[in-house]
N, C-alpha and C. Protein backbone atom coordinates (compact mmCIF):
# COMPACT_ATOMS: atom_id res chain seq x y z
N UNK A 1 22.50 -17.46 44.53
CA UNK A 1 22.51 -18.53 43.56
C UNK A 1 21.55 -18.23 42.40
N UNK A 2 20.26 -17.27 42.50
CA UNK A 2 19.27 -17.84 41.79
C UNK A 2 20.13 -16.32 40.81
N UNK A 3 20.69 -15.48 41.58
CA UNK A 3 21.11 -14.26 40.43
C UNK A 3 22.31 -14.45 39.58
N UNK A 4 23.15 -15.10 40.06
CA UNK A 4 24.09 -16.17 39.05
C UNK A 4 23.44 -16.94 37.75
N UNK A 5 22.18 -17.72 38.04
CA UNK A 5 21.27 -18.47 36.92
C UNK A 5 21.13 -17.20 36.04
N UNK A 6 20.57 -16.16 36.68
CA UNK A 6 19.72 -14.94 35.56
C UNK A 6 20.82 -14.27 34.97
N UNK A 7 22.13 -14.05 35.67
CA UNK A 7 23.26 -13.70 34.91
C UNK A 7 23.82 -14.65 33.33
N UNK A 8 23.48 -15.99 33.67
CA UNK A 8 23.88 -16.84 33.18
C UNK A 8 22.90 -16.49 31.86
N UNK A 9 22.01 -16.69 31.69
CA UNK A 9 20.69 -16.70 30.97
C UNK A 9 20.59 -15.45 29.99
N UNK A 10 21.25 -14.45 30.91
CA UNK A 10 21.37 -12.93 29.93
C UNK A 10 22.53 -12.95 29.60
N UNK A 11 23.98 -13.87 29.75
CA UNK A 11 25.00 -13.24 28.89
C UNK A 11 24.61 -14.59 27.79
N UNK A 12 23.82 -15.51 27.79
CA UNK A 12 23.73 -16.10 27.05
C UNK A 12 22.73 -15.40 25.90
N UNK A 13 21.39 -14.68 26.30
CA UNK A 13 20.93 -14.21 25.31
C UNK A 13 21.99 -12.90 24.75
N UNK A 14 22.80 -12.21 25.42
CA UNK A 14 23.67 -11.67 24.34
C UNK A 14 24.44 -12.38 23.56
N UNK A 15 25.05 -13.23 23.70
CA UNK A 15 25.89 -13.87 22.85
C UNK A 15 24.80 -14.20 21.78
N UNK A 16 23.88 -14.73 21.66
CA UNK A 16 23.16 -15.04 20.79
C UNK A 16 22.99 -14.33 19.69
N UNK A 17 22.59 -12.70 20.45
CA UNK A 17 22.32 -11.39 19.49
C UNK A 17 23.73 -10.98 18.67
N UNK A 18 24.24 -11.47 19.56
CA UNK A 18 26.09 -11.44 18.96
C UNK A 18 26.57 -12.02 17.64
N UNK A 19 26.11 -13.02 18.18
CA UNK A 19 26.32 -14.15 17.05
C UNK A 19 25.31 -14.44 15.46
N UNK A 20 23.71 -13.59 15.64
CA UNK A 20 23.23 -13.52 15.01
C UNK A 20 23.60 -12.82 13.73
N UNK A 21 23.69 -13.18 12.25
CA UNK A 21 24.50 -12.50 11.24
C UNK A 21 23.20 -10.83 11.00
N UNK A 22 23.28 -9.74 10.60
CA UNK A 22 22.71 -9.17 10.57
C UNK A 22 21.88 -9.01 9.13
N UNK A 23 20.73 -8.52 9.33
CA UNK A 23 20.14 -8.67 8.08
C UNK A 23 20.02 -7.76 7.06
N UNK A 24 20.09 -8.20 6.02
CA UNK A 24 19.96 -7.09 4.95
C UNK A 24 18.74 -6.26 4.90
N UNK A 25 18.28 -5.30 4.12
CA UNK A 25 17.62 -4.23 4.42
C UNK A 25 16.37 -4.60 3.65
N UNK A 26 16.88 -5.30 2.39
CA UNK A 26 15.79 -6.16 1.64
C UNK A 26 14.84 -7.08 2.54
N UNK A 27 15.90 -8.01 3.07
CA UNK A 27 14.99 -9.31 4.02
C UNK A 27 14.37 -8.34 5.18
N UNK A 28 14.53 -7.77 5.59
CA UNK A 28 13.81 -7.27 6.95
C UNK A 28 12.55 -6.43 6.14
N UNK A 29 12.94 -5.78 4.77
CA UNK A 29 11.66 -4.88 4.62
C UNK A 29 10.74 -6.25 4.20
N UNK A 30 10.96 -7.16 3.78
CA UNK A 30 9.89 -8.66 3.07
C UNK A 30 9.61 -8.69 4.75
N UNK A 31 10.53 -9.21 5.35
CA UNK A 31 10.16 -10.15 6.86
C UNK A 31 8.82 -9.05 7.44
N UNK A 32 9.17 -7.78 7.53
CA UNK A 32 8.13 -6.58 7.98
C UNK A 32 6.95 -6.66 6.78
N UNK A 33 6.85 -6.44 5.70
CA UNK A 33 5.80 -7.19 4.73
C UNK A 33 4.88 -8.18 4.77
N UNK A 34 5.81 -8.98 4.96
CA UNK A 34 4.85 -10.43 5.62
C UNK A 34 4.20 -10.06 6.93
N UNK A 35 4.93 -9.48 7.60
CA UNK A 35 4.00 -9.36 9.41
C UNK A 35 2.83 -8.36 8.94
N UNK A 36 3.03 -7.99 8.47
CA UNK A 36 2.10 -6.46 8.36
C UNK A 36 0.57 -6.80 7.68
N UNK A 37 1.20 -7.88 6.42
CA UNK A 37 0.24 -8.76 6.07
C UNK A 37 -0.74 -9.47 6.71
N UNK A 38 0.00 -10.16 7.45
CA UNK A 38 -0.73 -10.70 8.11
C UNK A 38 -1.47 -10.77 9.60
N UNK A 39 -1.48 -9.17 9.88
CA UNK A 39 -1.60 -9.20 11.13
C UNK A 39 -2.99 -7.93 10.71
N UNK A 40 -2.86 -7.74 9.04
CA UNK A 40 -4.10 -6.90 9.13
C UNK A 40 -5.02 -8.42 8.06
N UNK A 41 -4.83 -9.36 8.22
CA UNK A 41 -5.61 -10.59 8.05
C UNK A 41 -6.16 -10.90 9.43
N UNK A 42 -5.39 -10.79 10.29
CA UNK A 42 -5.69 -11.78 11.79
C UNK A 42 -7.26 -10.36 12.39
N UNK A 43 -6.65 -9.36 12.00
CA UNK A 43 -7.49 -7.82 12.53
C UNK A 43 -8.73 -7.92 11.38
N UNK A 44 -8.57 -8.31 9.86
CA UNK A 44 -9.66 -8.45 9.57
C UNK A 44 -10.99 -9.49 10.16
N UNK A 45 -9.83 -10.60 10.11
CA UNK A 45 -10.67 -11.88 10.64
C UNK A 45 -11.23 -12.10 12.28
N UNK A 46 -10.35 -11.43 13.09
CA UNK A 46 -11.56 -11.00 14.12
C UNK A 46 -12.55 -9.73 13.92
N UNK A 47 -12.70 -9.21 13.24
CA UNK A 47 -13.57 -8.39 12.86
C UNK A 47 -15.01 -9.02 12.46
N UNK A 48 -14.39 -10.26 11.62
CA UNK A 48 -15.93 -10.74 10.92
C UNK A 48 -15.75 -11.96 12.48
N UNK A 49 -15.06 -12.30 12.87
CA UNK A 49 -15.40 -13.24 13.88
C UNK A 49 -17.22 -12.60 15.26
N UNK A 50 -16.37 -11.26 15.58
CA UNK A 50 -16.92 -10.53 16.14
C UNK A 50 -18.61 -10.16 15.84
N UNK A 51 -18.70 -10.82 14.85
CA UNK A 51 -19.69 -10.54 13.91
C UNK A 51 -19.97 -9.46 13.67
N UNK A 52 -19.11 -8.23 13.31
CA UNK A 52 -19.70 -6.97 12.62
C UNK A 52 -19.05 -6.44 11.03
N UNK A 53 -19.77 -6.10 10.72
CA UNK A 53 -20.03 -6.20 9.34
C UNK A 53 -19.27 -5.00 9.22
N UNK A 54 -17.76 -5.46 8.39
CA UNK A 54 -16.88 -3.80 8.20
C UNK A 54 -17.66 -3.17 6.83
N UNK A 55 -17.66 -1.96 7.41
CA UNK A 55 -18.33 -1.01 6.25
C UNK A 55 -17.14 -0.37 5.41
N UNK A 56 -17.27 0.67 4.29
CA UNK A 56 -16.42 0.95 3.28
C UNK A 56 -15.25 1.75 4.23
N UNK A 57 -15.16 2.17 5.36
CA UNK A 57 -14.08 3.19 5.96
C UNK A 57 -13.50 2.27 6.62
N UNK A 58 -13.97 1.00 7.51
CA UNK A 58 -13.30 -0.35 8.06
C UNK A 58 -12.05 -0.77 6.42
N UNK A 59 -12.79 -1.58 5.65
CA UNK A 59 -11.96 -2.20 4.52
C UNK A 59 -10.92 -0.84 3.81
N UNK A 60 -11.05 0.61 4.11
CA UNK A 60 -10.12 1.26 3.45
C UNK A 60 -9.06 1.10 4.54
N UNK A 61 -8.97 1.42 5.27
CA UNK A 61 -8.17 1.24 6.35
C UNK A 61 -7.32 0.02 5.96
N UNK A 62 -8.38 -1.12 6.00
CA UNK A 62 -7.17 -2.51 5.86
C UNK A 62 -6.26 -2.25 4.62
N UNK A 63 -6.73 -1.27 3.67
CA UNK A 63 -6.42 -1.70 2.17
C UNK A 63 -4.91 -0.43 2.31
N UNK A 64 -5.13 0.62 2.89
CA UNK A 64 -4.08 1.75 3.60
C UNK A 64 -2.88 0.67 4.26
N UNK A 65 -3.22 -0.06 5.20
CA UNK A 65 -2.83 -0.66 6.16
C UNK A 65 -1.48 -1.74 4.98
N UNK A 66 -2.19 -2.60 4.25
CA UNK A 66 -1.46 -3.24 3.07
C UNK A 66 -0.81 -2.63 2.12
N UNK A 67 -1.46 -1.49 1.96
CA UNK A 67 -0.29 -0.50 0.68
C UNK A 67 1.16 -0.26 1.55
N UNK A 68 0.74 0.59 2.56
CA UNK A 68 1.61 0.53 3.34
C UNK A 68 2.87 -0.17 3.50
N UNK A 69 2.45 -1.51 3.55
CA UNK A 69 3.36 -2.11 4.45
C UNK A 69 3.57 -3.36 3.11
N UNK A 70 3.58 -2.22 1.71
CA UNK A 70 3.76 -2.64 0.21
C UNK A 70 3.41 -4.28 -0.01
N UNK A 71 1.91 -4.93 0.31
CA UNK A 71 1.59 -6.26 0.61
C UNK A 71 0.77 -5.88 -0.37
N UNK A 72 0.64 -5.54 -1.83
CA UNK A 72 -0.42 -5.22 -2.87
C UNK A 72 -1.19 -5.75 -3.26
N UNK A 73 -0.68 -7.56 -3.54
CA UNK A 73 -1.04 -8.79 -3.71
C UNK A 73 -2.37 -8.84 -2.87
N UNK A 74 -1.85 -8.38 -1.81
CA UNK A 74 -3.12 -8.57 -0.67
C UNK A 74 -4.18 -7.64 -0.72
N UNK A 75 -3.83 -6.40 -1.05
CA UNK A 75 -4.52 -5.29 -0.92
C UNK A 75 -5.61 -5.45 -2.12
N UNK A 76 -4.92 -6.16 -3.23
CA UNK A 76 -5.57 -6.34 -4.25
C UNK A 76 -6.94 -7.63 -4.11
N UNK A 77 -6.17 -8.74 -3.07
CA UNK A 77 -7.22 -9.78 -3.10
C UNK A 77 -8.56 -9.13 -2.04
N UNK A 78 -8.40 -8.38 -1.19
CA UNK A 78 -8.99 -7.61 -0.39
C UNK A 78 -10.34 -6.99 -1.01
N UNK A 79 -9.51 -5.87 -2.42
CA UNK A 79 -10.30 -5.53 -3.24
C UNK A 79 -11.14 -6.31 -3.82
N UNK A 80 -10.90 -7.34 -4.06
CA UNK A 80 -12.01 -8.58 -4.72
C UNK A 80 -13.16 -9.20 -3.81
N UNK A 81 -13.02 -8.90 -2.70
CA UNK A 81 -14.31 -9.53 -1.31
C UNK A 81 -15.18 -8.47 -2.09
N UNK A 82 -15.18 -7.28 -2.11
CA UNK A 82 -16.12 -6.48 -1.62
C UNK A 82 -16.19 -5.09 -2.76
N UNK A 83 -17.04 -4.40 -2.86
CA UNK A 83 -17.14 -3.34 -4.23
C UNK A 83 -16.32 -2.13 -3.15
N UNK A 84 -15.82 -1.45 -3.57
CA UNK A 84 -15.04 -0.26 -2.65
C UNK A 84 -15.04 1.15 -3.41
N UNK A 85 -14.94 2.55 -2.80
CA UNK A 85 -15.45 3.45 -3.65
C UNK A 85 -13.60 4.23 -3.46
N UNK A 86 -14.16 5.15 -4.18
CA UNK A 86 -12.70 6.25 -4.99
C UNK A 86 -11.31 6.24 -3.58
N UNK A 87 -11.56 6.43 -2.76
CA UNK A 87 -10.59 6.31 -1.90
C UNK A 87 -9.99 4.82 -1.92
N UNK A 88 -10.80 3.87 -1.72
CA UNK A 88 -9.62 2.45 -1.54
C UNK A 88 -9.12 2.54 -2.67
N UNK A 89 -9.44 2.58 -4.37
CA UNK A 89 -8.84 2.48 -5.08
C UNK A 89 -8.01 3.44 -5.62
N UNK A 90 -8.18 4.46 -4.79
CA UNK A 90 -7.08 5.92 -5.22
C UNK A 90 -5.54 5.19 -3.94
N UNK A 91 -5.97 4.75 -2.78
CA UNK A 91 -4.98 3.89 -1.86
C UNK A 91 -4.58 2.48 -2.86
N UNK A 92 -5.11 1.63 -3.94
CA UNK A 92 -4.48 1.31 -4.05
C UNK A 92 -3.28 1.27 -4.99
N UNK A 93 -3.90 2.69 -6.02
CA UNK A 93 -3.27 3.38 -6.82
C UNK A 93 -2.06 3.87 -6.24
N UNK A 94 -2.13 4.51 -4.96
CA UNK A 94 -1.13 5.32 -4.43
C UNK A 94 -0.01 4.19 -3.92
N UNK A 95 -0.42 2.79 -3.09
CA UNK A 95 0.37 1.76 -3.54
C UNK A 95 1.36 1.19 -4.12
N UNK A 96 0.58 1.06 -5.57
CA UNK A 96 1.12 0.85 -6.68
C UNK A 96 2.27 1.22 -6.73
N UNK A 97 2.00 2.67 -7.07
CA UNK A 97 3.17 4.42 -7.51
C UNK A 97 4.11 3.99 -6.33
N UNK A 98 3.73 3.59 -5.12
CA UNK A 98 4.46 4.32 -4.36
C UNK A 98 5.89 3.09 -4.35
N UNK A 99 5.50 1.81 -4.68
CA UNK A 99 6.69 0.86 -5.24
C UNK A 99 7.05 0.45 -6.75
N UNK A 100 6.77 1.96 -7.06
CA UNK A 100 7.18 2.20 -8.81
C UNK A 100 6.47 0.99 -9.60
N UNK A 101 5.92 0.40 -9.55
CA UNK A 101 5.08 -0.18 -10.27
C UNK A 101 3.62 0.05 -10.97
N UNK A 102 4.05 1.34 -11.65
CA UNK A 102 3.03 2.27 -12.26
C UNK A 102 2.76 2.03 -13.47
N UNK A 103 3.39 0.51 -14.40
CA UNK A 103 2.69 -0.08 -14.98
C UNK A 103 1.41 -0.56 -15.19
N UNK A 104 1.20 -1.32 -13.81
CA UNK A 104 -0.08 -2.26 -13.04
C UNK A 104 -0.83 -1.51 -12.82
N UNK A 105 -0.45 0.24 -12.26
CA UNK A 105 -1.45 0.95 -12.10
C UNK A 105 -2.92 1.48 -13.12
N UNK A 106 -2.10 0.86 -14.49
CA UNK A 106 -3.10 1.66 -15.50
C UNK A 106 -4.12 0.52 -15.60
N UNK A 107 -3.67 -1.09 -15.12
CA UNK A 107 -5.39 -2.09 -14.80
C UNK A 107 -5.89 -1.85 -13.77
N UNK A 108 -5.44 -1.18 -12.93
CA UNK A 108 -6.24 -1.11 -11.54
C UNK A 108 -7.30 0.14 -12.00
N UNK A 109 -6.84 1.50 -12.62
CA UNK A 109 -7.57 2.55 -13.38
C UNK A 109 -8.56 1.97 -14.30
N UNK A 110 -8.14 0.95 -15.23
CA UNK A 110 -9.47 0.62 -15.81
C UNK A 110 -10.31 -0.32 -14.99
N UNK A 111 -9.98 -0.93 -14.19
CA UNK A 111 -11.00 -1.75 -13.07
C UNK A 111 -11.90 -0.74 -12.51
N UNK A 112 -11.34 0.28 -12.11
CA UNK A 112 -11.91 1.62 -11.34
C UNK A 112 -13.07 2.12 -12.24
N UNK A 113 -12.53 2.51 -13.79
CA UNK A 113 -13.78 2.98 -14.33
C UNK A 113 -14.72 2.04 -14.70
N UNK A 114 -14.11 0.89 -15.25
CA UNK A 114 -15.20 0.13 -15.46
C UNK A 114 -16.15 -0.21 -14.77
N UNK A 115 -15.82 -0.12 -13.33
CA UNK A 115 -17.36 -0.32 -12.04
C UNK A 115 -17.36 1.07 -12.02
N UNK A 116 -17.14 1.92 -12.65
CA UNK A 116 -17.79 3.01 -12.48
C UNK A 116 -17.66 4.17 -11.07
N UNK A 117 -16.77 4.10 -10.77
CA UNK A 117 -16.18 4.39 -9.16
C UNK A 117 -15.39 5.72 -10.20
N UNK A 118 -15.84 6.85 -9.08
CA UNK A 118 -15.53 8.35 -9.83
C UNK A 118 -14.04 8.68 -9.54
N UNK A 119 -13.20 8.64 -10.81
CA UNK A 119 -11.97 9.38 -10.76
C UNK A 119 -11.80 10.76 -9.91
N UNK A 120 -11.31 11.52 -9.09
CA UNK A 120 -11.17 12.83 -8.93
C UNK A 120 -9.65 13.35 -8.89
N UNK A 121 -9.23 14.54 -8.31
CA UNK A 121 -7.99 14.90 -8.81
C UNK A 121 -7.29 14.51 -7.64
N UNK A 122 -7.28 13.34 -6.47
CA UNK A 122 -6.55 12.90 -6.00
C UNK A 122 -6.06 11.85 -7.00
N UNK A 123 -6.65 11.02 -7.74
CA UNK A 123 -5.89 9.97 -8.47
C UNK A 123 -5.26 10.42 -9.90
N UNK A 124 -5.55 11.81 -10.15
CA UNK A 124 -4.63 12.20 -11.25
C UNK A 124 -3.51 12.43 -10.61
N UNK A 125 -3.23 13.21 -9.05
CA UNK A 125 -2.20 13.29 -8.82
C UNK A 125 -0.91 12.60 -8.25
N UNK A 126 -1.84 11.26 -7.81
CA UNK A 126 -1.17 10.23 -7.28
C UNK A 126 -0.27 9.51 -8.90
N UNK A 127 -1.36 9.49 -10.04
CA UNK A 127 -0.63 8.52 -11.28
C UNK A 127 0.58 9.59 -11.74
N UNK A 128 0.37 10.95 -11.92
CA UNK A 128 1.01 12.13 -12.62
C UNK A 128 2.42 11.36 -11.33
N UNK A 129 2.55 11.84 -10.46
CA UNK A 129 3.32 11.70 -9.56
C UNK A 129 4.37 10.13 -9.40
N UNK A 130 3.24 9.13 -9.84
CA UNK A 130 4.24 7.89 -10.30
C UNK A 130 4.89 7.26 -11.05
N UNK A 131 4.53 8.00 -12.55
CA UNK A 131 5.03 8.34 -13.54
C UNK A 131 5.78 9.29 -13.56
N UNK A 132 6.62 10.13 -12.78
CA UNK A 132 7.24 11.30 -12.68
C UNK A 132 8.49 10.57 -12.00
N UNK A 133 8.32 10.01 -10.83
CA UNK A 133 9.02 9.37 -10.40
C UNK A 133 10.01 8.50 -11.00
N UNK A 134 9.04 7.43 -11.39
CA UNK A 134 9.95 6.26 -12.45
C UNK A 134 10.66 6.79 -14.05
N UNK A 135 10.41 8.55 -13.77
CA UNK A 135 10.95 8.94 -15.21
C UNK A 135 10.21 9.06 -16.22
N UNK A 136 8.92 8.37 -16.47
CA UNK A 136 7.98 8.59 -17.30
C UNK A 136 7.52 9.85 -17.37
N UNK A 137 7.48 10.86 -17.92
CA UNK A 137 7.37 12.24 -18.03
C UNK A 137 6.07 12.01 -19.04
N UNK A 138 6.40 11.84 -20.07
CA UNK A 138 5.95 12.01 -21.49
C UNK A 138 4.55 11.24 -20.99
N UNK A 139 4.28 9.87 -20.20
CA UNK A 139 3.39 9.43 -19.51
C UNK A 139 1.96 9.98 -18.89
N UNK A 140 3.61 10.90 -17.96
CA UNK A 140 2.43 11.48 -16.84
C UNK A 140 1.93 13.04 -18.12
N UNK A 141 2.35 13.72 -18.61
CA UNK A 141 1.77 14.84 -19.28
C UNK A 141 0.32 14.47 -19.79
N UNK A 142 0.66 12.89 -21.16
CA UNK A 142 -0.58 12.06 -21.85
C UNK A 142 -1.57 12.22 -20.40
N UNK A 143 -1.01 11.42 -19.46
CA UNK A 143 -2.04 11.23 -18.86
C UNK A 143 -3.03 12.68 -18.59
N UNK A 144 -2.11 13.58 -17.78
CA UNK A 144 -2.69 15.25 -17.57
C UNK A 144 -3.84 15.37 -18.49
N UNK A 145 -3.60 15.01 -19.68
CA UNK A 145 -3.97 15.75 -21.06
C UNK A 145 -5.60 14.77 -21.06
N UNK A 146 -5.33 13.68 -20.82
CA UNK A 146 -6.55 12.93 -20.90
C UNK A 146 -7.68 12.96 -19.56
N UNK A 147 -6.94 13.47 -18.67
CA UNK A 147 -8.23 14.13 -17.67
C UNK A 147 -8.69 15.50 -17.73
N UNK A 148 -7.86 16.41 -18.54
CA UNK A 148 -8.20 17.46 -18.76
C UNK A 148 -9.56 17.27 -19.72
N UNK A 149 -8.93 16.43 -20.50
CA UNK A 149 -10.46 15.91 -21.88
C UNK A 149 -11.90 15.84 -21.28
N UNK A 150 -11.64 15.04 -20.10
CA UNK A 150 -12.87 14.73 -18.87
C UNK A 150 -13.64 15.83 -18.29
N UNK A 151 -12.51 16.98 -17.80
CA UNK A 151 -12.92 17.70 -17.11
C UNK A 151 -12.34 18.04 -15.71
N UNK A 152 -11.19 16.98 -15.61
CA UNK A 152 -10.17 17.11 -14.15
C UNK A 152 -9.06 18.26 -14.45
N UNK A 153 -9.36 19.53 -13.81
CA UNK A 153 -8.63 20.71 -14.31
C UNK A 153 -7.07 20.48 -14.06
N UNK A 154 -6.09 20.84 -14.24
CA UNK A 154 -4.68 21.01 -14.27
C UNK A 154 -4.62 22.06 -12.97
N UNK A 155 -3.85 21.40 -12.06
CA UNK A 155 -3.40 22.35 -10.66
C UNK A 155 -2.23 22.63 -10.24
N UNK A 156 -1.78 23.19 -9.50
CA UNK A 156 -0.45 22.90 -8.92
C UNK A 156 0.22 21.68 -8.26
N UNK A 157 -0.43 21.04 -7.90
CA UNK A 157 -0.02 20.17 -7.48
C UNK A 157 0.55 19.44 -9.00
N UNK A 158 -0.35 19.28 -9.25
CA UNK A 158 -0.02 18.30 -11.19
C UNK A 158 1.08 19.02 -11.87
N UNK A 159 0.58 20.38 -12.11
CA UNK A 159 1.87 21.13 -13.00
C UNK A 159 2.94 20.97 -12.39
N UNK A 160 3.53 21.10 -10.58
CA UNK A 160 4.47 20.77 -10.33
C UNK A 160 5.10 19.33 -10.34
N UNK A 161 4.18 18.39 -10.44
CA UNK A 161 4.86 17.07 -10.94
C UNK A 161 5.45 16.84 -11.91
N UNK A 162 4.85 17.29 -12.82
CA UNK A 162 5.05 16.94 -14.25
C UNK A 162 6.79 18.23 -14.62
């Protein structure tokens, strides 16, 4: 009797999965967005619950963790708790690029210099590279040309982007 009930119970959860319409590729990458969001909120917030004080390699992680899982909004309000050095903001550069929104990337670059947080040739190659992408050519070269001015040499990695 009781394996009749559990029969009962599992052709009912198939029918369910059956009947469920399937989802588009859009809604599941938002629905996965949102979780991802918020589950490196729930991981931040027992962190400070715990009472220990995340240091700059703790908050890059979360800020990796949100590019990732393309939650920028977040990655960005993240950035605002706390001062963060060339890696979180080269992650959130790489972000940016990496959902073609390499517009936004050129305020996040002047946020960067303006606190004074040192450019190196990971974030020339991350911008060269997101501008290459979205077609901006003529972009990413200017850009080349204006770290060369600095002192960020031209490599392979860059020449092959461009």
């Amino acid at each position: 009797m009781a394996s009749s009930s559990v029969d009962e119970v599992q052709q009912m959860n198939v029918n369910e999965r059956q009947s469920q319409p399937i989802e588009s590729s859009r809604s599941t990458k938002q629905s996965r967005k949102g979780k991802v969001t918020s589950e490196v909120w729930v991981v931040y917030y027992e962190i400070l619950y715990c009472r220990v004080i995340p240091n700059v390699f703790t908050y890059n992680v979360l800020i990796h963790c949100l590019c990732k899982g393309g939650s920028l909004k977040s990655a960005l309000d993240l950035l605002s708790i706390v001062e963060f050095d060339t890696v979180s903001y080269n992650t959130l550069i790489w972000g940016f690029c990496k959902e073609g929104l390499v517009k936004q990337v050129v305020g996040v670059l002047s946020k960067m210099i303006k606190k004074g947080v040192e450019i190196d040739s990971f974030t020339l190659n991350v911008l060269i590279k997101g501008f290459c992408r979205v077609g901006l050519l003529g972009n990413a070269e200017l850009m080349m040309d204006q770290f060369v001015k600095v002192g960020i040499d031209r490599d392979i990695v860059k020449v092959n982007c461009v």
